[in-house]
Protein backbone atom coordinates (compact mmCIF):
# COMPACT_ATOMS: atom_id res chain seq x y z
CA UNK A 1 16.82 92.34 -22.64
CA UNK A 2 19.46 90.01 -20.52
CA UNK A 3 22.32 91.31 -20.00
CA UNK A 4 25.62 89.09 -18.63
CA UNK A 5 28.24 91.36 -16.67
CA UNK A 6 31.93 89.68 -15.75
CA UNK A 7 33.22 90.97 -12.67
CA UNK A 8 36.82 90.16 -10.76
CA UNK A 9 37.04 89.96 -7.15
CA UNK A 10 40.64 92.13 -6.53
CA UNK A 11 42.83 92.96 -3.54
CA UNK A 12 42.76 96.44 -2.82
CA UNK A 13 45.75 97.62 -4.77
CA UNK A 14 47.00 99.83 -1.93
CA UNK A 15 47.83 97.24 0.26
CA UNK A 16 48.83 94.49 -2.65
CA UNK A 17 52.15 92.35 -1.65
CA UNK A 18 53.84 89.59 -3.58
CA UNK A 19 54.79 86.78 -1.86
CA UNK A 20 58.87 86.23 -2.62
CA UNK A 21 58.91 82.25 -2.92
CA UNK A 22 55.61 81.59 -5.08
CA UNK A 23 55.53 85.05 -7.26
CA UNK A 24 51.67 85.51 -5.88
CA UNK A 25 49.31 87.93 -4.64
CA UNK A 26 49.19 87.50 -1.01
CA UNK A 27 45.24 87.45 -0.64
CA UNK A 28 45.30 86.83 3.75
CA UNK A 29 44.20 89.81 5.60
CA UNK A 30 43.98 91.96 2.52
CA UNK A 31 40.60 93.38 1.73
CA UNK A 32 39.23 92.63 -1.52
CA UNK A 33 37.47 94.76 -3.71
CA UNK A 34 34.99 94.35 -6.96
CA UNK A 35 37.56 95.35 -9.62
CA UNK A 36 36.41 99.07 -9.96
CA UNK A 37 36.10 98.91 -13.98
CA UNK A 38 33.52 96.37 -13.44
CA UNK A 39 31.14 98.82 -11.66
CA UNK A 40 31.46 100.84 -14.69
CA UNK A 41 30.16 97.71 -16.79
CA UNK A 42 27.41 96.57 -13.84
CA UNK A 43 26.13 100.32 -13.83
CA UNK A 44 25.85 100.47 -17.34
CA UNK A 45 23.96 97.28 -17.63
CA UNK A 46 21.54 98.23 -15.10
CA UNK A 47 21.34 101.44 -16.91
CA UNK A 48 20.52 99.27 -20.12
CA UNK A 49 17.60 96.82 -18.20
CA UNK A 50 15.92 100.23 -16.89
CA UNK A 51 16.11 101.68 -20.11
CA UNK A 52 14.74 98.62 -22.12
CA UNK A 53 13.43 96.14 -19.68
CA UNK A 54 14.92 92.37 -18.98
CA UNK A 55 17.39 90.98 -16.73
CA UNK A 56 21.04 91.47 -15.37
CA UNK A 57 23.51 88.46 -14.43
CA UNK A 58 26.82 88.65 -12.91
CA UNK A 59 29.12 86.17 -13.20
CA UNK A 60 32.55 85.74 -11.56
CA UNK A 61 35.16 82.75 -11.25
CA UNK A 62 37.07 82.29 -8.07
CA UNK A 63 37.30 81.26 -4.50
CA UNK A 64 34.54 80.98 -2.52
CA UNK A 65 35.22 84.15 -0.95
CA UNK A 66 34.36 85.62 -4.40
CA UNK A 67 30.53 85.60 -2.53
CA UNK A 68 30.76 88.49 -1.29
CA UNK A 69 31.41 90.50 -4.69
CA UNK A 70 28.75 88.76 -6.01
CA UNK A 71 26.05 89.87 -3.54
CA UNK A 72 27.73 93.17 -3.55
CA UNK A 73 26.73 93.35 -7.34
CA UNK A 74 23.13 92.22 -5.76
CA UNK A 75 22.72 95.15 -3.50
CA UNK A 76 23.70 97.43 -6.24
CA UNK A 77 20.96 95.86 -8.56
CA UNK A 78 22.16 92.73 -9.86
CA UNK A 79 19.02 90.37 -10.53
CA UNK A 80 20.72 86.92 -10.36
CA UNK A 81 24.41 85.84 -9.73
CA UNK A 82 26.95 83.21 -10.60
CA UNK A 83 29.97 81.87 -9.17
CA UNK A 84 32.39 79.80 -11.30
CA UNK A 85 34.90 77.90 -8.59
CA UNK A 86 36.69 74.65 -8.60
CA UNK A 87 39.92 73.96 -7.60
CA UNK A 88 40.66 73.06 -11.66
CA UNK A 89 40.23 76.61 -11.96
CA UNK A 90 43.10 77.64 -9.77
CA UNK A 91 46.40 79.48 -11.73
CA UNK A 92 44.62 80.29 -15.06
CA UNK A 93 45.97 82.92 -16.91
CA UNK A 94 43.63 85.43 -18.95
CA UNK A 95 43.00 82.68 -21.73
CA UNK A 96 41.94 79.77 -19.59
CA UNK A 97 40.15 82.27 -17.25
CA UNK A 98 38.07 83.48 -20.82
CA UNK A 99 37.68 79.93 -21.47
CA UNK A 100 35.76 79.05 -18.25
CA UNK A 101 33.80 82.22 -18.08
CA UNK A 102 32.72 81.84 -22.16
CA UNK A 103 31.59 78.24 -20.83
CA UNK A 104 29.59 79.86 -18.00
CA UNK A 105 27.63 82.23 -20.53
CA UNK A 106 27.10 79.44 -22.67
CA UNK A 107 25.15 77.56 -20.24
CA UNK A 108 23.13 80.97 -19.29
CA UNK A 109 22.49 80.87 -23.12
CA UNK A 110 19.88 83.70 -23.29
CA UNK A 111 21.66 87.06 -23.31
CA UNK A 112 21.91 89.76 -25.64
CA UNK A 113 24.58 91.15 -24.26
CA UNK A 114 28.15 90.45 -22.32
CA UNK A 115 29.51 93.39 -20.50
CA UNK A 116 33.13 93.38 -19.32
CA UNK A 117 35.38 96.37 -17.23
CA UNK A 118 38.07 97.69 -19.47
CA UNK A 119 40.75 95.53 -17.29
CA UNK A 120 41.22 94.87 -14.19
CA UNK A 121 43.60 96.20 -12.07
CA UNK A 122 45.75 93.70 -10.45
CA UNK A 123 46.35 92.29 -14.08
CA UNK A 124 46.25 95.35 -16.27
CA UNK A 125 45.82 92.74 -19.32
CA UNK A 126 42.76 93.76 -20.74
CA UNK A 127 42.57 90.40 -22.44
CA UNK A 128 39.70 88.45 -20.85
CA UNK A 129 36.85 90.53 -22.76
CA UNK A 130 38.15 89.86 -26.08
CA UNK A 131 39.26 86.10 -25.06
CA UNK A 132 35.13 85.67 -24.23
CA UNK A 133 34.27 87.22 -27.48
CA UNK A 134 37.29 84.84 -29.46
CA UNK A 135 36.09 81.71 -27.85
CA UNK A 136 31.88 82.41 -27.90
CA UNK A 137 32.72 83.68 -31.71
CA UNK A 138 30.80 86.81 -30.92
CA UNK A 139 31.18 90.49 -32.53
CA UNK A 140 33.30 92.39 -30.06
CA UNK A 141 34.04 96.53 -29.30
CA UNK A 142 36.33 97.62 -26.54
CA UNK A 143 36.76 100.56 -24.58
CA UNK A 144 33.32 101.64 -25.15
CA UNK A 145 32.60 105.42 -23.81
CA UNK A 146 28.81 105.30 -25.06
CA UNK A 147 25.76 102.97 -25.63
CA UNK A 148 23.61 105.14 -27.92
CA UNK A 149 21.09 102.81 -29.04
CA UNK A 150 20.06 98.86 -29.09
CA UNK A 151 17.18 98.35 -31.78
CA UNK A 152 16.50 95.49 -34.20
CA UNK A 153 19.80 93.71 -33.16
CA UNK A 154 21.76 96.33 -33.50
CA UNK A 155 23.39 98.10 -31.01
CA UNK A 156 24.85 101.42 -31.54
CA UNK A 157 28.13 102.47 -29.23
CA UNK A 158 30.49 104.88 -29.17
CA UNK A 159 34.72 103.38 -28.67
CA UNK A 160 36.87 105.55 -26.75
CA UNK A 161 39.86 106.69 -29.09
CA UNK A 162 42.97 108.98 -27.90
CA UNK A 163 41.89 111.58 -30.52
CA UNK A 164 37.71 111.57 -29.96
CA UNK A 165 35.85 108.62 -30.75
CA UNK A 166 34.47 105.78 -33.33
CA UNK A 167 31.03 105.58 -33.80
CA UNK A 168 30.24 101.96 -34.80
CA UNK A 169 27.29 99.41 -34.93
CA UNK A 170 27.12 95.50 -33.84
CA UNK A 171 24.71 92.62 -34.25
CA UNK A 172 23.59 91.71 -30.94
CA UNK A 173 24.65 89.81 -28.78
CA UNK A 174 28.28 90.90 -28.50
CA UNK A 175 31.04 91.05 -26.39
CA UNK A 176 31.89 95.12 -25.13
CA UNK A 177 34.36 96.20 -22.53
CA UNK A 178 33.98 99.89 -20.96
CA UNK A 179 35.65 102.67 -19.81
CA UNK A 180 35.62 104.69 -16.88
CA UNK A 181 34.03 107.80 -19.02
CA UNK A 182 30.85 105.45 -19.70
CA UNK A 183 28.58 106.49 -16.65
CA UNK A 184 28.81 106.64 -12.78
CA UNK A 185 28.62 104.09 -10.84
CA UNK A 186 25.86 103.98 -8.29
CA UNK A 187 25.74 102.76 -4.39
CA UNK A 188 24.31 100.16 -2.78
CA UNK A 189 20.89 100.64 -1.09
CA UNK A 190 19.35 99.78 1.93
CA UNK A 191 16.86 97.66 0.13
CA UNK A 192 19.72 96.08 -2.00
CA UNK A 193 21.66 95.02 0.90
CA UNK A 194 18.55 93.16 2.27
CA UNK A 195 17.96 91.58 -0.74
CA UNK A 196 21.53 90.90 -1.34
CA UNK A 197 21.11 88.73 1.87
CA UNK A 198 18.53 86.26 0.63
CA UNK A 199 19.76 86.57 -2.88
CA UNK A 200 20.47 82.62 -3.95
CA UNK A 201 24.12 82.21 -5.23
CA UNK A 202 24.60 79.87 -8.34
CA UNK A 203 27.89 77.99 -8.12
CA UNK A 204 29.16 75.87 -10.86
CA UNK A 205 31.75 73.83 -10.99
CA UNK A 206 34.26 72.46 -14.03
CA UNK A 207 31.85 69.28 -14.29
CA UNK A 208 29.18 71.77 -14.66
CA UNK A 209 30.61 73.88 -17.21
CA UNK A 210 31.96 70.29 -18.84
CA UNK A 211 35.62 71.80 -18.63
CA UNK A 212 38.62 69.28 -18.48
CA UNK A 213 41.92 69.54 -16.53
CA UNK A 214 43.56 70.25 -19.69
CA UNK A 215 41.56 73.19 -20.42
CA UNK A 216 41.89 75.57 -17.19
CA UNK A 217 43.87 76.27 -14.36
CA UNK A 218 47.81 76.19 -14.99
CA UNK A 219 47.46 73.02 -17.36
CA UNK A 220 45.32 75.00 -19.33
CA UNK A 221 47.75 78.21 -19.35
CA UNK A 222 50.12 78.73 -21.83
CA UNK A 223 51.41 81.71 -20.32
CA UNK A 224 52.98 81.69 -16.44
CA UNK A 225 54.41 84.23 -13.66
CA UNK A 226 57.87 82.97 -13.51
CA UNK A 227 58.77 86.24 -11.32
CA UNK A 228 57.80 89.30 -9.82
CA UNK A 229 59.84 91.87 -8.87
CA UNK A 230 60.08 95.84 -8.22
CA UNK A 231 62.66 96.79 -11.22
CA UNK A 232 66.26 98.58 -9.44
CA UNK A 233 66.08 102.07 -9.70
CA UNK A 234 69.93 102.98 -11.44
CA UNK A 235 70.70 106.69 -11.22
CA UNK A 236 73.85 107.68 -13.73
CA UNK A 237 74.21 111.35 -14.69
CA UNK A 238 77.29 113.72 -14.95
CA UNK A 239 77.24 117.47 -13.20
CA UNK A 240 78.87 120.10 -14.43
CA UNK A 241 79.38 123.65 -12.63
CA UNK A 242 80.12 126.78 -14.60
CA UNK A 243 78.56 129.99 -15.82
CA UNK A 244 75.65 130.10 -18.04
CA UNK A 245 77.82 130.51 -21.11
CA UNK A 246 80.04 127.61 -20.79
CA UNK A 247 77.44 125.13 -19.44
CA UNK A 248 75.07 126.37 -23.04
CA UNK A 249 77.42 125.05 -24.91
CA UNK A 250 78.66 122.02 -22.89
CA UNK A 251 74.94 121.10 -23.64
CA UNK A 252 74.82 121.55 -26.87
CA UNK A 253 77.75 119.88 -27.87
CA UNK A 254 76.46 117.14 -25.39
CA UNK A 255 73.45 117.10 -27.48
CA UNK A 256 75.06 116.58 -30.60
CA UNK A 257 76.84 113.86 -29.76
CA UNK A 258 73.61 111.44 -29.50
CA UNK A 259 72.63 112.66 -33.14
């Protein structure tokens, strides 16, 4: 069974700061992190090629520095990784960024399964998951909880719901993005890290993945951070002193004004 898992490289949201002039993430001298609801999808693939055999591939698009994700994902089991970077790339929103990764697992070709984190957390979109699945015109489930069951080309899952959960069955392969209630994430080992190490990294660039200049980056993004800003905090309220007689019925008259 091969399994394709998207991770994001992210800053660590603690110490995230916008830069006032461009409306960016200021990336220098902030550590970056694998977003944390793609461990949830890397565990549960590795879960998947120990339960039924085959072979996990990550796959992430960004900056060079992206690397060190990637053999992060190595040392925690990953069998092969792939970097998508290219200056084209540079600015895409959640569609274009879909666009270039669906192109990626395209080339891989051979998968029976693409596994995505819920969102990630510098974008809180949760669109990228379902943009693969839209432009690779593959089945799609989000916000799975479960994997019960892959058999005949079928795979069996369980979809997170506020009130309990859907029980529901796909052809394979299809597109599924998880939840943090899926599994646990494991840690790197020793024998990981070493092999993360050698591990040979796969870049591709847009001639690779036959992308244009139309189709990525900010030509390829319809939508566009115009600004970024921490909303003012306006405080309004009246106060009114009184005994507990007078101030019940100040309030409920107050009340019944708004109805």
């Amino acid at each position: 069974m091969n399994i394709i898992v998207c991770i994001k490289q992210v800053p660590d949201t603690a110490e995230i700061k916008i830069d006032p002039v461009t409306n960016t993430l200021m990336r220098e001298g902030v550590e970056s992190i694998i977003n944390p609801f793609d461990l949830y999808a890397l565990e549960e693939a590795l879960r998947l090629k120990e339960r039924y055999d085959g072979k996990v591939t990550v796959i992430s698009m960004g900056p060079p520095q992206v690397e060190s994700a990637l053999r992060e994902a190595v040392s925690i089991g990953a069998d092969e990784i792939i970097l998508l970077s290219d200056r084209k790339f540079a600015g895409s929103d959640t569609l274009a960024t879909s666009l270039v990764l669906s192109k990626a697992i395209s080339k891989i070709s051979d998968f029976d399964l693409v596994i995505c984190g819920q969102q990630a957390i510098d974008g809180d979109t949760a669109q990228v998951g379902p943009g693969i699945a839209a432009h690779l015109d593959l089945p799609q489930v989000c916000f799975i909880r479960k994997i019960e069951d892959i058999e005949n080309g079928k795979i069996t899952l369980q979809r997170l719901m506020d009130d309990g959960y859907d029980r529901l069955q796909v052809n394979s392969p299809a597109v599924i993005t998880v939840v943090k209630e899926i599994n646990e994430p494991r840690l790197p080992s020793l024998r990981g890290k070493r092999k993360a190490k050698k591990a040979e990294l796969i870049v591709w660039n847009a001639n690779d993945l036959e992308i244009n200049e139309a189709e990525s980056g900010l030509n390829g993004s319809p939508t566009q951070v115009v600004k970024i800003f921490t909303p003012e905090m306006k405080s309004t309220g009246e106060k009114y002193e009184g005994d507990p007689d007078f101030l019940a019925d100040l309030l409920y008259n107050k009340i019944k004004e708004f109805k």
